[in-house]
Structure formats: C-alpha cells, structure tokens
C-alpha atoms as a PDB file:
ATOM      1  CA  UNK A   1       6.540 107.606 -34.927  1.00  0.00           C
ATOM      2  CA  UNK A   2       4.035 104.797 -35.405  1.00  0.00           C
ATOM      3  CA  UNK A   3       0.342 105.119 -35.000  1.00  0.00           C
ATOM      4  CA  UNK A   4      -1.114 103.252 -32.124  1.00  0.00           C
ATOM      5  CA  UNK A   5       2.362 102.848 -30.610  1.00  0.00           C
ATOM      6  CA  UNK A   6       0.296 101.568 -26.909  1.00  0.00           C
ATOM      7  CA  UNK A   7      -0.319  97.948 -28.984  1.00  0.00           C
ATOM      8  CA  UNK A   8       2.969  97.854 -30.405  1.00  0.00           C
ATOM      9  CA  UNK A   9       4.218  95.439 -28.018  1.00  0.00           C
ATOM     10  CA  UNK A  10       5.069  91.549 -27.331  1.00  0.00           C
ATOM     11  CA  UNK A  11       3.304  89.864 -25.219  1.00  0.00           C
ATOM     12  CA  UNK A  12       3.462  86.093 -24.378  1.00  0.00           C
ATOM     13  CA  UNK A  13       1.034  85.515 -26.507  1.00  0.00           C
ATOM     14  CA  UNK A  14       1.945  86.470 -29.665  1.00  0.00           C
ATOM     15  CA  UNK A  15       2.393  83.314 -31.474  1.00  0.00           C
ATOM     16  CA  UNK A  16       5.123  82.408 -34.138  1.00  0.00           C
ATOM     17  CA  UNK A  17       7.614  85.225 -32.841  1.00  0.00           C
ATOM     18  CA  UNK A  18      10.670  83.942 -31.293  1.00  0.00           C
ATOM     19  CA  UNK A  19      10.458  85.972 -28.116  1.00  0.00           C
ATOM     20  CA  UNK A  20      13.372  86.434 -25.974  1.00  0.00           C
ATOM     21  CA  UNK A  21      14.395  89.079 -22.982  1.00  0.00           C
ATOM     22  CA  UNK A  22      17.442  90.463 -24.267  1.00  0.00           C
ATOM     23  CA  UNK A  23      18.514  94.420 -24.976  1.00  0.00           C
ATOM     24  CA  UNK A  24      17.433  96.045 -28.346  1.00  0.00           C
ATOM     25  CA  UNK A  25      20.231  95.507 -30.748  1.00  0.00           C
ATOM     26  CA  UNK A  26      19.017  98.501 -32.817  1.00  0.00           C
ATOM     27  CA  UNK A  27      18.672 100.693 -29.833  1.00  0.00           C
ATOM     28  CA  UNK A  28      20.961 100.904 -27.173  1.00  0.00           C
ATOM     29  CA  UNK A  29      19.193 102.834 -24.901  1.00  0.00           C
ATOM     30  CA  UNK A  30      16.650 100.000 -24.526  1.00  0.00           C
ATOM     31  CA  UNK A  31      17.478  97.331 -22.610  1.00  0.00           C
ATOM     32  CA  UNK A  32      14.326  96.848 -19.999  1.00  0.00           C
ATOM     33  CA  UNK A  33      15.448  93.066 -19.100  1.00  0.00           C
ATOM     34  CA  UNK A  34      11.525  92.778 -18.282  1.00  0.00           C
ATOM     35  CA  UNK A  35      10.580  94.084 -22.119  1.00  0.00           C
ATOM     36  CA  UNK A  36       9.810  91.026 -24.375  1.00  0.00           C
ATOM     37  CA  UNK A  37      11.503  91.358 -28.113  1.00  0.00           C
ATOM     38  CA  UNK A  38      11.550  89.282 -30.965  1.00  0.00           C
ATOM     39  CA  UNK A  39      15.137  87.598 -32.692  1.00  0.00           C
ATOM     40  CA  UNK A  40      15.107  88.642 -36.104  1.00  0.00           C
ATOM     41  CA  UNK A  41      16.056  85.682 -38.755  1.00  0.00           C
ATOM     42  CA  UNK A  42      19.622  87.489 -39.037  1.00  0.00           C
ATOM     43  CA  UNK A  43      20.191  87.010 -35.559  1.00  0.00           C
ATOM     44  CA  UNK A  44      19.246  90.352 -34.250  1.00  0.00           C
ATOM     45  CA  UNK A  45      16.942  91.618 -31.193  1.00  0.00           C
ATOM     46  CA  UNK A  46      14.460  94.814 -31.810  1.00  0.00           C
ATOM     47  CA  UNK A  47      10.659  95.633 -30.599  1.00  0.00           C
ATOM     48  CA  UNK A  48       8.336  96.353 -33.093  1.00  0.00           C
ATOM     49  CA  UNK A  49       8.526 100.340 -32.624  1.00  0.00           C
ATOM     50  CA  UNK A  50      11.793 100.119 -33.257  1.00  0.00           C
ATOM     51  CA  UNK A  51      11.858  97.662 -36.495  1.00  0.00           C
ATOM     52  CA  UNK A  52       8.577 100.339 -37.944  1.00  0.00           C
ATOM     53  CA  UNK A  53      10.908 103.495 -37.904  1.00  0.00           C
ATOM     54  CA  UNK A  54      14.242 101.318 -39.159  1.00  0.00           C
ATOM     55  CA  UNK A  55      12.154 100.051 -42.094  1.00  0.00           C
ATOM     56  CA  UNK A  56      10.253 103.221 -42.300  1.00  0.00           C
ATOM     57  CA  UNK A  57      13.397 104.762 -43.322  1.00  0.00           C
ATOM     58  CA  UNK A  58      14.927 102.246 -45.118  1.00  0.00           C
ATOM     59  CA  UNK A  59      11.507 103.330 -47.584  1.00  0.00           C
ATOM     60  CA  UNK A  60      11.827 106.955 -47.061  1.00  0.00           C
ATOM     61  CA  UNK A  61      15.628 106.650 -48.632  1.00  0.00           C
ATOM     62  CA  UNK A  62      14.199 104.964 -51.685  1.00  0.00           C
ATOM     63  CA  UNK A  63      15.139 101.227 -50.949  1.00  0.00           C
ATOM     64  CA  UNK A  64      13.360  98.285 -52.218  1.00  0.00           C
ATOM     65  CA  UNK A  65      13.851  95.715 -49.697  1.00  0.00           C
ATOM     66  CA  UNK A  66      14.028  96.188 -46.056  1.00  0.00           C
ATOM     67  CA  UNK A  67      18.148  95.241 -44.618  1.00  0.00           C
ATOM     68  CA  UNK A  68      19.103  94.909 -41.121  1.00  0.00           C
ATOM     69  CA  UNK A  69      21.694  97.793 -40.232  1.00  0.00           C
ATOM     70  CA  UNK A  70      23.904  96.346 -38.279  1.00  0.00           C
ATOM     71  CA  UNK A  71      24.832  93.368 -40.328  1.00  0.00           C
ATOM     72  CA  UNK A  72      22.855  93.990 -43.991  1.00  0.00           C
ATOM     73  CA  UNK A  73      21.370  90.983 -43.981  1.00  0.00           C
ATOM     74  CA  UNK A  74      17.588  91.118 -46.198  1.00  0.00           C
ATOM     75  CA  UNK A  75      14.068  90.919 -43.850  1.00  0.00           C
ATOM     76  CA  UNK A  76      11.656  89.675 -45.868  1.00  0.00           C
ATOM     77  CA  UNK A  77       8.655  91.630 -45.943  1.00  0.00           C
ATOM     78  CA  UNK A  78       6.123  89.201 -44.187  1.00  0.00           C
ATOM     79  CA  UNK A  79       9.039  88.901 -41.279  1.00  0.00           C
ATOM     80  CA  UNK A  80       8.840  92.748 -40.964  1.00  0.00           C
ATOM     81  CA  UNK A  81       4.998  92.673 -41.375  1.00  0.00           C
ATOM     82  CA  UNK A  82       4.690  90.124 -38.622  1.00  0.00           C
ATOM     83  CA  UNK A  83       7.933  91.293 -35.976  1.00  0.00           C
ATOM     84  CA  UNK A  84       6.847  95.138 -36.228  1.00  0.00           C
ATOM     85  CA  UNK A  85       3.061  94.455 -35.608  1.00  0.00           C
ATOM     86  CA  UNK A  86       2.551  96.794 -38.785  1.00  0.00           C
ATOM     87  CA  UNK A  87      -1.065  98.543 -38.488  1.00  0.00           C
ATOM     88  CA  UNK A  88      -3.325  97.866 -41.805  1.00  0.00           C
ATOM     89  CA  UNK A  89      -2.343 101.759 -42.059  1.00  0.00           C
ATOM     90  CA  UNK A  90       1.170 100.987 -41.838  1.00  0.00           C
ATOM     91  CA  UNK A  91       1.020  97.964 -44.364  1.00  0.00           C
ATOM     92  CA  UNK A  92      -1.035 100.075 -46.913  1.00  0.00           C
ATOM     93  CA  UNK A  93       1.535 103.076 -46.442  1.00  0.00           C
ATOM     94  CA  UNK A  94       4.586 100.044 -46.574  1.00  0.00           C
ATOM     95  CA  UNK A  95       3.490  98.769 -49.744  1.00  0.00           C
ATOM     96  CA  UNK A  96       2.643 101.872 -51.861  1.00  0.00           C
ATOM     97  CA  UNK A  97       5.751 103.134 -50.580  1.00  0.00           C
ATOM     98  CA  UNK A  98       7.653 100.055 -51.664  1.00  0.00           C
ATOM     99  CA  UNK A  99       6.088  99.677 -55.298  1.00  0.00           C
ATOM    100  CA  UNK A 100       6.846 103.500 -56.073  1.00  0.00           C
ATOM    101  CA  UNK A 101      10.746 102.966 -54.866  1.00  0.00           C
ATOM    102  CA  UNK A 102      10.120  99.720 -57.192  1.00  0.00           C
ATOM    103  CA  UNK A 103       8.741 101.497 -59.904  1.00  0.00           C
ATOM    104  CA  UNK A 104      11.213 104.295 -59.623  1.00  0.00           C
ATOM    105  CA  UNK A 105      14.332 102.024 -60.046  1.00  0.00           C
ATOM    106  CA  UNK A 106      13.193  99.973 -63.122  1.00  0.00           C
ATOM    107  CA  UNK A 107      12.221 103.563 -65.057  1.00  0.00           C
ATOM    108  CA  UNK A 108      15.019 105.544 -64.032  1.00  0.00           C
ATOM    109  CA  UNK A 109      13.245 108.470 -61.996  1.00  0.00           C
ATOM    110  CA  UNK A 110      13.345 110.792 -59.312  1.00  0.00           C
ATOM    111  CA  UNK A 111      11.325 113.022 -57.019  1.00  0.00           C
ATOM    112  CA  UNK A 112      12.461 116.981 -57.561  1.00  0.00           C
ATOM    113  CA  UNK A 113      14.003 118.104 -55.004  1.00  0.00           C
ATOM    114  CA  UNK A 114      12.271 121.100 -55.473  1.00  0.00           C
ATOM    115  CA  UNK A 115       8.430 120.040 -55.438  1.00  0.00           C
ATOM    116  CA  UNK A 116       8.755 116.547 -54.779  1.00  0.00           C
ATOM    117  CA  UNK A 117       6.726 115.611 -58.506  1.00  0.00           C
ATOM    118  CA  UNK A 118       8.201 112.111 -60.110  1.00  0.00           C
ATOM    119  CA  UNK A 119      10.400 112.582 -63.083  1.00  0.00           C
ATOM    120  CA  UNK A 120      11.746 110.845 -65.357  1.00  0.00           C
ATOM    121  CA  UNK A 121      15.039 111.269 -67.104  1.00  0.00           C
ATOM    122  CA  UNK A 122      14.749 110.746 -71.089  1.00  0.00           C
ATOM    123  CA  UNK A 123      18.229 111.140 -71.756  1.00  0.00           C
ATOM    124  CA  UNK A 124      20.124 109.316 -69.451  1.00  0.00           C
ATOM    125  CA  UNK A 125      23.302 110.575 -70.444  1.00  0.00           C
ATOM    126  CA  UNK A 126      22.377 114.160 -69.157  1.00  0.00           C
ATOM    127  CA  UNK A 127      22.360 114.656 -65.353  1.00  0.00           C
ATOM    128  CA  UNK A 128      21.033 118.496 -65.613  1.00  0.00           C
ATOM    129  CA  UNK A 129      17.322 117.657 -65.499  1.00  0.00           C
ATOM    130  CA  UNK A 130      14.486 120.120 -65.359  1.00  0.00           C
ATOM    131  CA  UNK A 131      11.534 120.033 -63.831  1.00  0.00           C
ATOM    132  CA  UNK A 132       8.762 121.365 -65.427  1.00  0.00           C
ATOM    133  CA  UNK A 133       6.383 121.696 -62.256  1.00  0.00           C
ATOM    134  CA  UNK A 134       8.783 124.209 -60.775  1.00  0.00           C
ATOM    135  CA  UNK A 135       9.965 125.812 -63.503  1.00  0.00           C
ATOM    136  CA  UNK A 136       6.423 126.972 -64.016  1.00  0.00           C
ATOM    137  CA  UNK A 137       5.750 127.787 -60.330  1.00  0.00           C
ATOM    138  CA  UNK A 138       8.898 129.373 -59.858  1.00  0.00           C
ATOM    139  CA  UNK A 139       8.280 131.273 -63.828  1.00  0.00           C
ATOM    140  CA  UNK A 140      12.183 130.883 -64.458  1.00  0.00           C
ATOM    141  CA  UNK A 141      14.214 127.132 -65.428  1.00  0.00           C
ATOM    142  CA  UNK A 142      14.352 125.243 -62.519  1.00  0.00           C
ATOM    143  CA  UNK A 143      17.220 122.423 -62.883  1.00  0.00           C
ATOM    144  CA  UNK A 144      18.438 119.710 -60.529  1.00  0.00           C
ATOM    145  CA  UNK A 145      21.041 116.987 -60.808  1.00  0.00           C
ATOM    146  CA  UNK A 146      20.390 113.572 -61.294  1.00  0.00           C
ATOM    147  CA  UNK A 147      22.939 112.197 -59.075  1.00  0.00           C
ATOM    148  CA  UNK A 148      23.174 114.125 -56.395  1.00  0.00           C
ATOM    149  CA  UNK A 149      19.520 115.900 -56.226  1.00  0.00           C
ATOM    150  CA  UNK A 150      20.151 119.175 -55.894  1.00  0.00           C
ATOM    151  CA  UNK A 151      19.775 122.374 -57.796  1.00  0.00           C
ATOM    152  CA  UNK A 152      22.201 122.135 -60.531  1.00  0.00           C
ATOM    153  CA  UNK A 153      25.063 124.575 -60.498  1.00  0.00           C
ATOM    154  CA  UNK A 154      27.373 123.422 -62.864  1.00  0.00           C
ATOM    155  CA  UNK A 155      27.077 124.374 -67.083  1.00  0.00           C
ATOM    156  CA  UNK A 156      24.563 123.096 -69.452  1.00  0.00           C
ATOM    157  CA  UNK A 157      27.036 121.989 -72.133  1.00  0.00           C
ATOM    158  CA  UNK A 158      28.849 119.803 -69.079  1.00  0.00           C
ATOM    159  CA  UNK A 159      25.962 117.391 -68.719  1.00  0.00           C
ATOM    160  CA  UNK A 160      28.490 115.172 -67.108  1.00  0.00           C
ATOM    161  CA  UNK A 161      29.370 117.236 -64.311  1.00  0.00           C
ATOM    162  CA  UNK A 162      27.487 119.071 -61.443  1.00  0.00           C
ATOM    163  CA  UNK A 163      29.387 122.000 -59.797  1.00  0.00           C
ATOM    164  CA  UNK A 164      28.263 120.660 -56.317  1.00  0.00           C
ATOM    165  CA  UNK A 165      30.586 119.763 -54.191  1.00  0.00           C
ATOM    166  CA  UNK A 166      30.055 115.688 -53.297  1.00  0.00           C
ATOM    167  CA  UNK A 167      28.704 114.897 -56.777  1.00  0.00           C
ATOM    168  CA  UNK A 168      31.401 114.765 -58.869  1.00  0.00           C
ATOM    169  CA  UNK A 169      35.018 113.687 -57.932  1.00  0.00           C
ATOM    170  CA  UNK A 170      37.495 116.340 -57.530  1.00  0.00           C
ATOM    171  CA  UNK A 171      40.879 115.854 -57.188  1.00  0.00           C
ATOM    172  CA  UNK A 172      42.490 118.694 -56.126  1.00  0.00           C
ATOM    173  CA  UNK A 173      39.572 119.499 -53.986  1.00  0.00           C
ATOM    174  CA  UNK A 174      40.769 115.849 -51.706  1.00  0.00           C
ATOM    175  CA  UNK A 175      44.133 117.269 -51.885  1.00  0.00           C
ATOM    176  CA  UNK A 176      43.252 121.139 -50.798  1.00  0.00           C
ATOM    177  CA  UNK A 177      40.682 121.011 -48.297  1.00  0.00           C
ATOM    178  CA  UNK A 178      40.776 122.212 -44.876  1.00  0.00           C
ATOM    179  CA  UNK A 179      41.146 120.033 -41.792  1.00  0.00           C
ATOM    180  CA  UNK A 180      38.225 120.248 -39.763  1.00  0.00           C
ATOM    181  CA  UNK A 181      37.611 119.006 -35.668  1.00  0.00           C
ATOM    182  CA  UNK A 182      33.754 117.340 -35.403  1.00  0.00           C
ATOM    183  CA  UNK A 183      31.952 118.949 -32.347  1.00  0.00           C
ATOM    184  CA  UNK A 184      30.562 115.804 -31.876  1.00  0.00           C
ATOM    185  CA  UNK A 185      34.113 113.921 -31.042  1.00  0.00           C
ATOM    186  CA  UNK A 186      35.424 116.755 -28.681  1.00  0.00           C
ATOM    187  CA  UNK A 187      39.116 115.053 -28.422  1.00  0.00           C
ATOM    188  CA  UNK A 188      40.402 117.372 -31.030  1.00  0.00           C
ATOM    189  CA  UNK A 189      41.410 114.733 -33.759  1.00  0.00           C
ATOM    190  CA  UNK A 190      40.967 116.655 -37.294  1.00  0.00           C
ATOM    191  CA  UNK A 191      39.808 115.157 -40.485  1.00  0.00           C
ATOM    192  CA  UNK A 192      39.949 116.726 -44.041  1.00  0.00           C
ATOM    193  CA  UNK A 193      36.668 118.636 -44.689  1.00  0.00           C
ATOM    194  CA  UNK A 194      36.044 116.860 -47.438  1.00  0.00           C
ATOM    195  CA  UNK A 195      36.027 112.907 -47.866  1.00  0.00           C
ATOM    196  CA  UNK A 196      35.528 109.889 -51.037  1.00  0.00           C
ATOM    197  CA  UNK A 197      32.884 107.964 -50.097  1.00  0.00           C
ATOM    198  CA  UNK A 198      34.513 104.691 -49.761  1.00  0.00           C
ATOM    199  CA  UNK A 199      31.578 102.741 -51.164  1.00  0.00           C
ATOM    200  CA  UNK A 200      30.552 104.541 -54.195  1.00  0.00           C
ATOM    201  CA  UNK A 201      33.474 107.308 -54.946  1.00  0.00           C
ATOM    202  CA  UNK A 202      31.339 110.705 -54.444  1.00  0.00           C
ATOM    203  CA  UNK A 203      32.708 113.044 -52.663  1.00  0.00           C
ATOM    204  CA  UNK A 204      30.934 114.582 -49.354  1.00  0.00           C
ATOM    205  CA  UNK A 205      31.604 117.725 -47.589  1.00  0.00           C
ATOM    206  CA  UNK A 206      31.325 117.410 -43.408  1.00  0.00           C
ATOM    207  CA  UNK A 207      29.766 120.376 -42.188  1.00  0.00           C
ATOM    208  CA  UNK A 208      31.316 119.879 -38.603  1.00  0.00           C
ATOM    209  CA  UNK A 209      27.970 119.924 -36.882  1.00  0.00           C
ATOM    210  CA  UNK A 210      27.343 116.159 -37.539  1.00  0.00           C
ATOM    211  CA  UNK A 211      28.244 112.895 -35.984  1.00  0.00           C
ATOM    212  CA  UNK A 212      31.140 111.005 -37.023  1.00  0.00           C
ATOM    213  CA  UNK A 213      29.017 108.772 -39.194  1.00  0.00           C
ATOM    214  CA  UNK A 214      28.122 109.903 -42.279  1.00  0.00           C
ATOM    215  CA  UNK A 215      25.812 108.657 -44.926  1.00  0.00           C
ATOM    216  CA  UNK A 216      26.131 108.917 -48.256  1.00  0.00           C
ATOM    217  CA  UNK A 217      23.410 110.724 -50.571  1.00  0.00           C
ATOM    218  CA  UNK A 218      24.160 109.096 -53.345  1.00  0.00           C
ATOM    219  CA  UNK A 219      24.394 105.031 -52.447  1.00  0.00           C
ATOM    220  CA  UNK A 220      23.030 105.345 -48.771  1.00  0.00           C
ATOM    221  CA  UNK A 221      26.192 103.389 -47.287  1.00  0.00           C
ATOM    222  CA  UNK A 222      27.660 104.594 -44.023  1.00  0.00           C
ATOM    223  CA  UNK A 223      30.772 105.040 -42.842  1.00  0.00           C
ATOM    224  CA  UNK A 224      32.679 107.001 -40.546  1.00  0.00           C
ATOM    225  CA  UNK A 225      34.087 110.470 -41.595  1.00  0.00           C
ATOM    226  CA  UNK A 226      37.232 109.865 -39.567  1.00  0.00           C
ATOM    227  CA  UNK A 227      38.725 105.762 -40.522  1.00  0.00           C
ATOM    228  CA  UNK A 228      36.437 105.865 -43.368  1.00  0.00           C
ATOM    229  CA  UNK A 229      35.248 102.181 -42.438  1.00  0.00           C
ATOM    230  CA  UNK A 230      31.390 101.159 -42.504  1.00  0.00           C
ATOM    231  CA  UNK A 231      29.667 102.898 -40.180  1.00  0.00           C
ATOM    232  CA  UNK A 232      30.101 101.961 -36.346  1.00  0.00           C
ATOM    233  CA  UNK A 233      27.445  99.913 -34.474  1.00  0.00           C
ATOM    234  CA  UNK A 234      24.384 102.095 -33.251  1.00  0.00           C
ATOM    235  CA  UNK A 235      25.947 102.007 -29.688  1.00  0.00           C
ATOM    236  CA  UNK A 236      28.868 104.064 -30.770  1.00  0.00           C
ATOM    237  CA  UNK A 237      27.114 106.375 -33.390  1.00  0.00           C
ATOM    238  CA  UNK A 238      27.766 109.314 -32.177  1.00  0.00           C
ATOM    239  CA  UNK A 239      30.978 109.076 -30.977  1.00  0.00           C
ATOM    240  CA  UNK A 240      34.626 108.959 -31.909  1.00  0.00           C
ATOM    241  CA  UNK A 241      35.579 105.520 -31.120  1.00  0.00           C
ATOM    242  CA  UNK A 242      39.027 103.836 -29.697  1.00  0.00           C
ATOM    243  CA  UNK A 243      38.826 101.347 -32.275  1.00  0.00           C
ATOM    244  CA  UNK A 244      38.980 104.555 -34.929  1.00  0.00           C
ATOM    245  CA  UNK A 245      42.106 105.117 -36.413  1.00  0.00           C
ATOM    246  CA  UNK A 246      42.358 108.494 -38.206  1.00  0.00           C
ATOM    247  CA  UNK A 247      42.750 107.827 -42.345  1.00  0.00           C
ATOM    248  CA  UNK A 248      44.618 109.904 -44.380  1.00  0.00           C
ATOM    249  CA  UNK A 249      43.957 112.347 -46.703  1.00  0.00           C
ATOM    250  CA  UNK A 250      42.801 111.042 -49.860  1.00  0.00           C
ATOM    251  CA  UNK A 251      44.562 111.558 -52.813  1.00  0.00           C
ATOM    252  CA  UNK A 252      42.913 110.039 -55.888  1.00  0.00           C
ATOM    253  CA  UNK A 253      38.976 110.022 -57.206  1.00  0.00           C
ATOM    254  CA  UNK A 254      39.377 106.224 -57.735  1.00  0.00           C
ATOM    255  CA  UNK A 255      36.198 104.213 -56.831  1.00  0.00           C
END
C-alpha cells in the first residue's frame, strides 16, 4: 500500500481535480456516496489509493505508460501524478521505475527470474539465456527463457523452444488436455486445463485455484479462462459470469 495513505484523500479543496460523489469504478467495494473522487480524462471514477496501487502495478509488470483497466485508455503521467496525490517518495519510486521499464524495452532485457540482476540478451535469436549472477551463486549453469521467464527446461540446440508449458504453442497439448472445474466458479462448468491466449498465442496452464480471469505472462492482456474474451469488469472478477458463454476447445496454435 501507499505511504501516508491518512492524506491520500479529496477534499473540496483540492483544486484542478474534477471532483464528483460517485462509486469507485476500479473498486467495487467502494462506493461511500459521502467519499469525494476524481473523473479520470477517460471517463472513469477512482480515489487516489486506489489509482497508486493500479499504476503501481501497471510498473511492477514492466509497462511504460500507465492505461486505465477497464477501458485501456493512456493516463498521462502528470494526470496520475496529480489524481493519485503521489508522495515525492512515490514520484521518485514512479519515475525510476518507469525509465528502467523504458530502458529495458529499447535494449531488449530482462530481470532473472532467479536473482532479479538486468540482462541483456546478445543474441536475440536464442531464448535459453544464462545468467551469470546465479550461475555463480548457485556454482552450476543457471538458464532461463526469454519469453516466458522461467528456468529453461527445454534443449540447448532448440533455442527456439522452451519445454514449459505456456511458452511455446503446442498443438496436441490444446487438443489432449484435461477438463478442469475452477473452485472459484462453483457451478460446475469445465474448461480445458490448458488455454491460447487469445491476445498473443502462448499457451497458459490454469491451475484450478485461480479466478476465472487470467492474465497472461507473456503480453499482460486479460481474459477470461472460460469465453476467452477480455477480461470481465473488476465487479465480476472473480466470478463466473451469465454473460460467459463456455468456448471450445482450441484446436490450432494460430495467433
């Protein structure tokens, strides 16, 4: 959470701010008709706690520009600076935060996902990468994909391919998989274990623990696991919703 969350509030006096009394469109358990909140310039409602943990993790998955969720439009950086009442902690932290993602984009690197050390991929036609960091803390070869950041498992002479499941597409593996229920739903419906993400074409495995919404490690999209449409407003998460219509099994690796 945000550091000196007691100020992080609107008040009648905060000038510039388009204040209105309306519920939190990015939280609907909020919805204090007494609370002041600000309209967003996509249209949206939030408080500033709120807007400081959205964008917060907008920078923590590696993005460059803050979006709103609910309808991806872009929030300019002085809007969020302004609307979320960022600390000069905050804006230091913000814009460090935003430069590295910045930096990491235009150089083609990533954080190991074993010590967390920047690296940067020479060959870019190789997705086994190792990092040297761990591979001497660890005193054996410690390799991680590119695309999917985790430890590699696949061979060395398929630099192409990682042997973990949701990295590379699989056909037989959309065609095979087990149907699974989502304790989360609790109607029963059943989905394959395994879906395409419909954004980006990597596969993802459900672990049936999980909400119906899933997000996708590799372009951050969301969608839902079960109609495999973007991912449902915030006030229907968690949930399996009537408007959900269950999508078949996927048959080809297409993108």
């Amino acid at each position: 959470m945000s550091d000196n969350k007691e100020n992080k509030k609107f008040t009648p006096f905060d000038k510039g701010i388009k204040l209105v009394s309306k519920p939190n469109d990015l939280d609907d358990t909020d919805d204090d008709p007494s609370v002041l909140r600000a309209e967003l310039s996509c249209g949206h409602v939030t408080d500033p706690e709120t807007l400081t943990d959205c964008c917060r993790a907008q920078l923590k998955d590696g993005q460059t520009e803050f979006k709103c969720p609910l309808c991806d439009e872009q929030w300019p950086y002085d809007e969020v600076r302004t609307l979320a009442k960022l600390t000069l902690k905050e804006q230091l932290s913000f814009e460090e935060k935003l430069g590295t993602n910045t930096v990491q984009k235009k150089v083609d690197s990533r954080d190991c996902p074993g010590c967390g050390t920047l690296i940067e991929r020479l060959d870019k036609s190789n997705l086994c990468v190792q990092c040297s960091v761990c591979t001497v803390k660890n005193r054996k070869p410690f390799e991680f994909c590119w695309q999917c950041l985790r430890e590699w498992k696949g061979l060395q002479s398929r630099a192409d391919r990682c042997g973990n499941v949701g990295c590379t597409s699989d056909q037989e593996l959309l065609r095979d998989c087990p149907m699974i229920s989502l304790t989360s739903v609790g109607n029963g419906v059943q989905c394959p274990k395994v879906r395409k993400c419909p954004f980006c074409g990597v596969l993802i495995e459900h672990d049936t623990t999980g909400c119906n919404n899933m997000k996708c490690p590799k372009c951050k999209k969301e969608f839902c696991f079960i109609c495999l449409k973007p991912g449902h407003p915030y006030s229907s998460w968690r949930f399996y919703s009537s408007q959900c219509t269950l999508a078949p099994r996927q048959t080809d690796t297409a993108s």
